[in-house]
C-alpha atoms as a PDB file:
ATOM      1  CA  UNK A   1      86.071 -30.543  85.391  1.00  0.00           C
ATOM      2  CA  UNK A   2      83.707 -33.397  84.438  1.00  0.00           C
ATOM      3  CA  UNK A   3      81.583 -31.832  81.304  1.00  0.00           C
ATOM      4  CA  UNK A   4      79.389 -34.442  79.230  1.00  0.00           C
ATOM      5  CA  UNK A   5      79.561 -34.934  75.762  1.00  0.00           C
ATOM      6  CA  UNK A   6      75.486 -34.179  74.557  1.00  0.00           C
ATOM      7  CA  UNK A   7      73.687 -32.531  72.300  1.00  0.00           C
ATOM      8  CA  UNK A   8      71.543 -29.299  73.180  1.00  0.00           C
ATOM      9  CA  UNK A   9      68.866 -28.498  69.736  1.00  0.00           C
ATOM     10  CA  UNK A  10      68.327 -25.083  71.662  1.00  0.00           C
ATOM     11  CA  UNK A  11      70.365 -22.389  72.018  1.00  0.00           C
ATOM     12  CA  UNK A  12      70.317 -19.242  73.854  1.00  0.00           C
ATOM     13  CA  UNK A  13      71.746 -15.916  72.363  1.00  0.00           C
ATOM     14  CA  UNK A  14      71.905 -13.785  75.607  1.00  0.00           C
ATOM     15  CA  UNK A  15      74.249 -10.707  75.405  1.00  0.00           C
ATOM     16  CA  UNK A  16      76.645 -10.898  77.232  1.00  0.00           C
ATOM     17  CA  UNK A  17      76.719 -14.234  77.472  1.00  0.00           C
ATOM     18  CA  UNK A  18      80.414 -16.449  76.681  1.00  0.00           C
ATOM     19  CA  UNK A  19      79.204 -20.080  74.688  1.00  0.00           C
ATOM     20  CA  UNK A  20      81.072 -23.042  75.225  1.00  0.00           C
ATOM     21  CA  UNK A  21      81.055 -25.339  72.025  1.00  0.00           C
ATOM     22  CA  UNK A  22      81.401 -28.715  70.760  1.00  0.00           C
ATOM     23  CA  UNK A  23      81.238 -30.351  67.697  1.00  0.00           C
ATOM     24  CA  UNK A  24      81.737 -33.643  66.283  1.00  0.00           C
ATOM     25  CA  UNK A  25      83.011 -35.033  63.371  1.00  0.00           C
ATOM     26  CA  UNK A  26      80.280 -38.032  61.570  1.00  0.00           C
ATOM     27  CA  UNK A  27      80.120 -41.218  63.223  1.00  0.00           C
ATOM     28  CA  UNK A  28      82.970 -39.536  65.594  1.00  0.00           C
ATOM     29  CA  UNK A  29      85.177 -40.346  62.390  1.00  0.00           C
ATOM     30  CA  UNK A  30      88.664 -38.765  63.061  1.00  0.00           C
ATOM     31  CA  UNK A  31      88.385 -36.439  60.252  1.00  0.00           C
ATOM     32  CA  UNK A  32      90.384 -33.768  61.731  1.00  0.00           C
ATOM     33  CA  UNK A  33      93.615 -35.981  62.393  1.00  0.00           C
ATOM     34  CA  UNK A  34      95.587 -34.226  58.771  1.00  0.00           C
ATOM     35  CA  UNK A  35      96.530 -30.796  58.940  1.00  0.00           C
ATOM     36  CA  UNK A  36      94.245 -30.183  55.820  1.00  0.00           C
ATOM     37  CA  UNK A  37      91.224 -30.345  57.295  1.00  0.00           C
ATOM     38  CA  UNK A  38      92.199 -28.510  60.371  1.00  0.00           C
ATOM     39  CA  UNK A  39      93.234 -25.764  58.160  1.00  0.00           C
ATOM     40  CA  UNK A  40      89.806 -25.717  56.719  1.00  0.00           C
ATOM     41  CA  UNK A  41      88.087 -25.506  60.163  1.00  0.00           C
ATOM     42  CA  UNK A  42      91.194 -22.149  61.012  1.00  0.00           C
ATOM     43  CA  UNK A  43      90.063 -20.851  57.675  1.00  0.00           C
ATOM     44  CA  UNK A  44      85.907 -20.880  58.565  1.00  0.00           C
ATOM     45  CA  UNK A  45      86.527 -19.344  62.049  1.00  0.00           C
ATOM     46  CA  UNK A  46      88.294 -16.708  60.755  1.00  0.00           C
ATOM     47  CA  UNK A  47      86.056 -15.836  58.471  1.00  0.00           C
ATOM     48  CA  UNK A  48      82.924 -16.057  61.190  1.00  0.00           C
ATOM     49  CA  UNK A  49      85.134 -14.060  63.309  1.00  0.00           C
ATOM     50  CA  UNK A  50      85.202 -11.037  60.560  1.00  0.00           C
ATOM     51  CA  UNK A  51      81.485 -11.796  59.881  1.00  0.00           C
ATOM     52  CA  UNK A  52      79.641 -12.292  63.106  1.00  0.00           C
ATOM     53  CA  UNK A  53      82.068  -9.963  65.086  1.00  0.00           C
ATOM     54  CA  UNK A  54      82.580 -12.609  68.074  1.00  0.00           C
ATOM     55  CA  UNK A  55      85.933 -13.064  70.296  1.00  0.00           C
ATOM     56  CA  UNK A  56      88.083 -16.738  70.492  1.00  0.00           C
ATOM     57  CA  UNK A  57      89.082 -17.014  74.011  1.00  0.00           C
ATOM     58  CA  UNK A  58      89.810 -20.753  73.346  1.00  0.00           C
ATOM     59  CA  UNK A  59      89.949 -23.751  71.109  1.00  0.00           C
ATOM     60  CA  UNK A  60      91.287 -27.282  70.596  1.00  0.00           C
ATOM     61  CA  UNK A  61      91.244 -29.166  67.866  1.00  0.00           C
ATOM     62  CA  UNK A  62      91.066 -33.268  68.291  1.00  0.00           C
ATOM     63  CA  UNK A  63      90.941 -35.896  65.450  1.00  0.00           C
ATOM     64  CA  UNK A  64      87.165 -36.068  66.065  1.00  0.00           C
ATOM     65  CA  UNK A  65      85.675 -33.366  67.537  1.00  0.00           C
ATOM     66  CA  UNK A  66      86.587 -29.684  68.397  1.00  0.00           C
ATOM     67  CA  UNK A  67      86.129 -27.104  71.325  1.00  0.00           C
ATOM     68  CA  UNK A  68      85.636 -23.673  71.234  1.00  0.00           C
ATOM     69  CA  UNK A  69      84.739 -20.933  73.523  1.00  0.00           C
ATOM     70  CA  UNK A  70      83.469 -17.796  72.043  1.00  0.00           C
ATOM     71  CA  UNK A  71      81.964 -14.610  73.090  1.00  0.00           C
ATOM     72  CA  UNK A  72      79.768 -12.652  70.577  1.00  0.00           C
ATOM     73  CA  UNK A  73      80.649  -8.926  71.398  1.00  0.00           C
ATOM     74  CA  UNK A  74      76.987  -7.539  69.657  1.00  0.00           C
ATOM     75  CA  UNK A  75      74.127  -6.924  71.868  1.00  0.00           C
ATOM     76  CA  UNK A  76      71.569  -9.216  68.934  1.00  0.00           C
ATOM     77  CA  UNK A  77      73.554 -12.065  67.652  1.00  0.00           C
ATOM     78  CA  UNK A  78      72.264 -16.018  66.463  1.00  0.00           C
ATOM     79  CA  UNK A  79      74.150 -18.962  67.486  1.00  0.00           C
ATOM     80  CA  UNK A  80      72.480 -20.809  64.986  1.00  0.00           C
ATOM     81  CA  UNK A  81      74.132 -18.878  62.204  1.00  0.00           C
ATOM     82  CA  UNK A  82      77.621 -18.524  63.736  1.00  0.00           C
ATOM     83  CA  UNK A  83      77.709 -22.317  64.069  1.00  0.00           C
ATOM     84  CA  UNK A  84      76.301 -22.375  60.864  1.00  0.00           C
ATOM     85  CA  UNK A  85      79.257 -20.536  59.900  1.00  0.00           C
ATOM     86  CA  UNK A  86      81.833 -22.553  61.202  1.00  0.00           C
ATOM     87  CA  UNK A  87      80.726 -26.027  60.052  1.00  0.00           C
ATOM     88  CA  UNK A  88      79.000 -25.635  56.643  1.00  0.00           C
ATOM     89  CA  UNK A  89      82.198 -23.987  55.100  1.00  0.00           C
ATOM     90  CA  UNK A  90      84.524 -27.305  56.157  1.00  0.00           C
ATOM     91  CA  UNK A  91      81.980 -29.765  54.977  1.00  0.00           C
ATOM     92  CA  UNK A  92      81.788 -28.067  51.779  1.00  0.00           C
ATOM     93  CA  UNK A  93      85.426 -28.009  51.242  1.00  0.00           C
ATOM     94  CA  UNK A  94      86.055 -31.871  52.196  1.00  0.00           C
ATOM     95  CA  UNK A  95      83.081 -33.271  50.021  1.00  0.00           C
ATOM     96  CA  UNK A  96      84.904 -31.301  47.278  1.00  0.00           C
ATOM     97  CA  UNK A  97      88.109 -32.210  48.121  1.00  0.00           C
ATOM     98  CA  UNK A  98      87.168 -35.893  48.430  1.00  0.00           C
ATOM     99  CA  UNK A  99      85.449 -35.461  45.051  1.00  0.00           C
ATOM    100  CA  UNK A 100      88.412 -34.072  43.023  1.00  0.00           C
ATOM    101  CA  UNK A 101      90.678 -36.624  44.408  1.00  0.00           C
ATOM    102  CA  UNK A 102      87.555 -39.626  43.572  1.00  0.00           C
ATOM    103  CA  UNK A 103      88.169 -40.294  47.218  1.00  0.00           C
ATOM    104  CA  UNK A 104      84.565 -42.807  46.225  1.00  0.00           C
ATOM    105  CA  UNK A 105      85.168 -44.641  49.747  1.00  0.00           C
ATOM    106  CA  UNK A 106      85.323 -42.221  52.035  1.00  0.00           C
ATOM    107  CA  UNK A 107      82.413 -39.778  49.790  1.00  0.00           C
ATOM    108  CA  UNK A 108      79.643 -43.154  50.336  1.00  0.00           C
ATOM    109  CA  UNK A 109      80.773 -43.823  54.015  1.00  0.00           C
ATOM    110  CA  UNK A 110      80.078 -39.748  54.694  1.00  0.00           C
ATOM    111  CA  UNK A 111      76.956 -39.990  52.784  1.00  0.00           C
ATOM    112  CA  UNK A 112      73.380 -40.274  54.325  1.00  0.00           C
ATOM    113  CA  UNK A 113      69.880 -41.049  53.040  1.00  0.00           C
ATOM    114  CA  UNK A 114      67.437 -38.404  54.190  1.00  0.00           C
ATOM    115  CA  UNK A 115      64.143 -39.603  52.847  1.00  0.00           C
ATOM    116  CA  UNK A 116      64.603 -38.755  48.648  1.00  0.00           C
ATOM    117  CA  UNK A 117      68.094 -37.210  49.079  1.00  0.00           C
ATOM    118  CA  UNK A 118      71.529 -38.435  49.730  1.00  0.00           C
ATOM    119  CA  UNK A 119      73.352 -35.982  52.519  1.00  0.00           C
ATOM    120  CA  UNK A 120      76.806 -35.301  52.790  1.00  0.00           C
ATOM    121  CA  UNK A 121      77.720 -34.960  56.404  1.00  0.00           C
ATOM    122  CA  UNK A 122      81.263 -33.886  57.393  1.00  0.00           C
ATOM    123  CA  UNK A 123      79.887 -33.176  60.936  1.00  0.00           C
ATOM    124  CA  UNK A 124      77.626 -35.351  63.156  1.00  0.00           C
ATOM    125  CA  UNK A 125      74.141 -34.452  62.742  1.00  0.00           C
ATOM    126  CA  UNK A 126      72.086 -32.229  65.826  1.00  0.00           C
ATOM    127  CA  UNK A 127      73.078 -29.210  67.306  1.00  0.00           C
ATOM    128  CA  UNK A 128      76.316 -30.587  69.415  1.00  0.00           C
ATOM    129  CA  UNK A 129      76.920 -28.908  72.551  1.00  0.00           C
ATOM    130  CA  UNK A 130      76.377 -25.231  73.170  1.00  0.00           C
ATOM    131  CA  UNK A 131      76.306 -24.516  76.895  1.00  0.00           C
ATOM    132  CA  UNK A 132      76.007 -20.388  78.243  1.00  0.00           C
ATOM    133  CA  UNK A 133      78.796 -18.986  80.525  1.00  0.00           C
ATOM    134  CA  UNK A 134      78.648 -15.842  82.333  1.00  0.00           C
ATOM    135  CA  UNK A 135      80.911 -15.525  85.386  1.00  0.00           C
ATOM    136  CA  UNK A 136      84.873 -15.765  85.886  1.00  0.00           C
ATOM    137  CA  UNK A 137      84.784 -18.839  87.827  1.00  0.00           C
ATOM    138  CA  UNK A 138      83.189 -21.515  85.358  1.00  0.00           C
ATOM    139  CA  UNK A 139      84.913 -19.980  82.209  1.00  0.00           C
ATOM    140  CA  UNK A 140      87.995 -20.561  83.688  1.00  0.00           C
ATOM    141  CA  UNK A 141      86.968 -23.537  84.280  1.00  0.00           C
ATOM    142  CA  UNK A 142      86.003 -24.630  80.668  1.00  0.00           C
ATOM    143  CA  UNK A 143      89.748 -23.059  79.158  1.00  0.00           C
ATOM    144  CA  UNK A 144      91.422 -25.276  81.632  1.00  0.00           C
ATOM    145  CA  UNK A 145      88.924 -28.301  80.277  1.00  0.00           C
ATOM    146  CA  UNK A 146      89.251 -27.217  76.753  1.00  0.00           C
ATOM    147  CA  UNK A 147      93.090 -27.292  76.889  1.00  0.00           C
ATOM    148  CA  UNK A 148      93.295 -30.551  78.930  1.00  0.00           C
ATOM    149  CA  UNK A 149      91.833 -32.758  76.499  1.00  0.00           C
ATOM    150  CA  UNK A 150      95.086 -33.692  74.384  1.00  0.00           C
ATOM    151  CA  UNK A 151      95.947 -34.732  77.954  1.00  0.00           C
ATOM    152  CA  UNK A 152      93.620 -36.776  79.340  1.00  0.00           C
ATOM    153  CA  UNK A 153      93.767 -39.077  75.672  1.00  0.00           C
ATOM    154  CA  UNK A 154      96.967 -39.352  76.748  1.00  0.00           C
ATOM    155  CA  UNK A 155      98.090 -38.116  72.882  1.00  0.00           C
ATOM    156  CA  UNK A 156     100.898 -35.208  74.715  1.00  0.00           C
ATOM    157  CA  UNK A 157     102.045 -35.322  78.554  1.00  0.00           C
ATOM    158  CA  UNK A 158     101.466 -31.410  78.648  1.00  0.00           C
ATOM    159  CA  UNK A 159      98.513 -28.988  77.178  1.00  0.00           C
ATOM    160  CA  UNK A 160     101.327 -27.127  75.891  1.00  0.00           C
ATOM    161  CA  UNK A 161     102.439 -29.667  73.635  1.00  0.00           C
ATOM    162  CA  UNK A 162      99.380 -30.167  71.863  1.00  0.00           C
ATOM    163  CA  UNK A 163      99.795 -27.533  68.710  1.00  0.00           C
ATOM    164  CA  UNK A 164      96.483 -27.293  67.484  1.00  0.00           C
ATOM    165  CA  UNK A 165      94.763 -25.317  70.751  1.00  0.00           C
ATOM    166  CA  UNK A 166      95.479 -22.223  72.650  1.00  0.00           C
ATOM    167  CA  UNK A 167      96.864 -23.694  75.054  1.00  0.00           C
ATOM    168  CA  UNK A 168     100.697 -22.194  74.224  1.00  0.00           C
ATOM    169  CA  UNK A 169      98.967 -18.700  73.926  1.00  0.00           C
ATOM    170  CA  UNK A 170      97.578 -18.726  77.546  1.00  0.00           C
ATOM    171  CA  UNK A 171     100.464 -20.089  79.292  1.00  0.00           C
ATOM    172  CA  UNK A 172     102.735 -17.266  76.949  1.00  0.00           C
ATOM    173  CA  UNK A 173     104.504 -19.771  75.170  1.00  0.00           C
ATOM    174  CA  UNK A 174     103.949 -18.685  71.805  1.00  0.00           C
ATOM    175  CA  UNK A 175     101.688 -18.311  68.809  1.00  0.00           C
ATOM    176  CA  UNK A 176      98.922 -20.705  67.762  1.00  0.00           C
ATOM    177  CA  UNK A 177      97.145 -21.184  64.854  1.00  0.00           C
ATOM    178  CA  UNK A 178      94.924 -18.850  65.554  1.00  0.00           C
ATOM    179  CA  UNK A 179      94.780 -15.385  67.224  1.00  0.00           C
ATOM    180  CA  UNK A 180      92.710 -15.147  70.880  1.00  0.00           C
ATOM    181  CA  UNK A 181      91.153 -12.367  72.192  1.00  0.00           C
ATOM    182  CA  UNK A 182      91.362 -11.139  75.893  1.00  0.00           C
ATOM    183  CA  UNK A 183      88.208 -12.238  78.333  1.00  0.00           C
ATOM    184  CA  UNK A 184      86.488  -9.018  78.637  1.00  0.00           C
ATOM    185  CA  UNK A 185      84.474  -8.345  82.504  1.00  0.00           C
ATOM    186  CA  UNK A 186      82.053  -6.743  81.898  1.00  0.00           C
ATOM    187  CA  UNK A 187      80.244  -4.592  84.713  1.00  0.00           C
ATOM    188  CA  UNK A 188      77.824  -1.733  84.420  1.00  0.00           C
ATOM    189  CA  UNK A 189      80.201   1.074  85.116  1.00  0.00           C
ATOM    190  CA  UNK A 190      83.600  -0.564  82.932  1.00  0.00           C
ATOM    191  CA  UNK A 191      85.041  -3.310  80.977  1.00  0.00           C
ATOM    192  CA  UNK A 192      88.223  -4.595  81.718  1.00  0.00           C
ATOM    193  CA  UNK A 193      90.325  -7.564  80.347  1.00  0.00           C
ATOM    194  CA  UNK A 194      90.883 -10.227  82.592  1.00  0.00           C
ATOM    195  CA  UNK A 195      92.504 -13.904  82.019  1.00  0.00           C
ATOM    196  CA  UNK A 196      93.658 -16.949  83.990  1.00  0.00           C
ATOM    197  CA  UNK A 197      96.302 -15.765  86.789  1.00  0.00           C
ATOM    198  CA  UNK A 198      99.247 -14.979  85.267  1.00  0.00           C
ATOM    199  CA  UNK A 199      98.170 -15.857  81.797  1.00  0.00           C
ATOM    200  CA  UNK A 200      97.768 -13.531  79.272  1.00  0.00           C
ATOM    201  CA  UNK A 201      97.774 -13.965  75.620  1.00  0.00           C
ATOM    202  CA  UNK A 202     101.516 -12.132  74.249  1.00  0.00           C
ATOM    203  CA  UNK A 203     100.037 -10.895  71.003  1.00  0.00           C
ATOM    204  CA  UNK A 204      97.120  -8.743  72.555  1.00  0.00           C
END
């Protein structure tokens, strides 16, 4: 599955509706290569999880950018706040962290001018990707993409191997960092949980 790396400024919060997500680290720095920062990124989307109420039916984590594929279970919902949610947190906590260790290299190459201010950026600036799903076939689709990725940069020979995504959880391998939630169908009579043939997560 061939899915292009752009940025969409316009979102659409559709209920219902599954969103597939990307976002980049500054510069497409490889911020997210150390376990520290990763943890910072598991520690936001938990926390968005408890406070927008949406499911994680996917994620991988790469030195530079970061996939997710969430479904927001409330009928009203903003993507603009959830991704709010899940970036703002991790910038916060690397500026600081780069500022109590007087990282001073790495705070002035992360640093922007924005007319009078100076701008901290963690994340690459724009609204990444953010791309609707709605049917079974293309959000398969986008969990076998999502998973793939340690793959195809040719950093493990198997999506399994790669630790930081769901990958192990969907093939019933074990536990990942975090927790995903079964795909929910839903039709106008029932809801019932669905995943990948022969995949489903062990924990749920």
């Amino acid at each position: 599955m061939n899915i292009p790396h752009r940025k969409r400024k316009v979102t659409y919060d559709i209920p219902g509706h599954a969103h597939f997500l990307t976002f980049s680290c500054f510069r497409q720095f490889p911020l997210l290569s150390k376990d520290r920062s990763r943890g910072w990124v598991v520690e936001a989307i938990q926390k968005a999880r408890e406070l927008f109420d949406f499911d994680l039916w996917a994620y991988v984590f790469m030195p530079e950018h970061i996939h997710l594929l969430v479904h927001p279970r409330q009928e009203s919902y903003s993507m603009g706040r959830i991704l709010a949610a899940l970036k703002r947190p991790v910038s916060c906590q690397a500026r600081d962290f780069l500022a109590s260790t007087e990282n001073d290299r790495w705070l002035e190459r992360l640093t922007v001018q924005e007319g009078r201010e100076k701008v901290f950026r963690f994340w690459q600036a724009g609204g990444g990707y953010d791309h609707n799903l709605w049917n079974d076939r293309p959000i398969r689709e986008v969990i076998d993409y999502i998973h793939a990725n340690p793959v195809r940069r040719g950093l493990v020979a198997q999506t399994t191997d790669w630790f930081w995504s769901s990958a192990r959880q969907w093939a019933g391998e074990g536990s990942g960092q975090m927790v995903i939630d079964p795909i929910v169908a839903r039709s106008n009579t029932a809801e019932t949980a669905v995943a990948p043939a022969g995949f489903l997560p062990p924990s749920l």
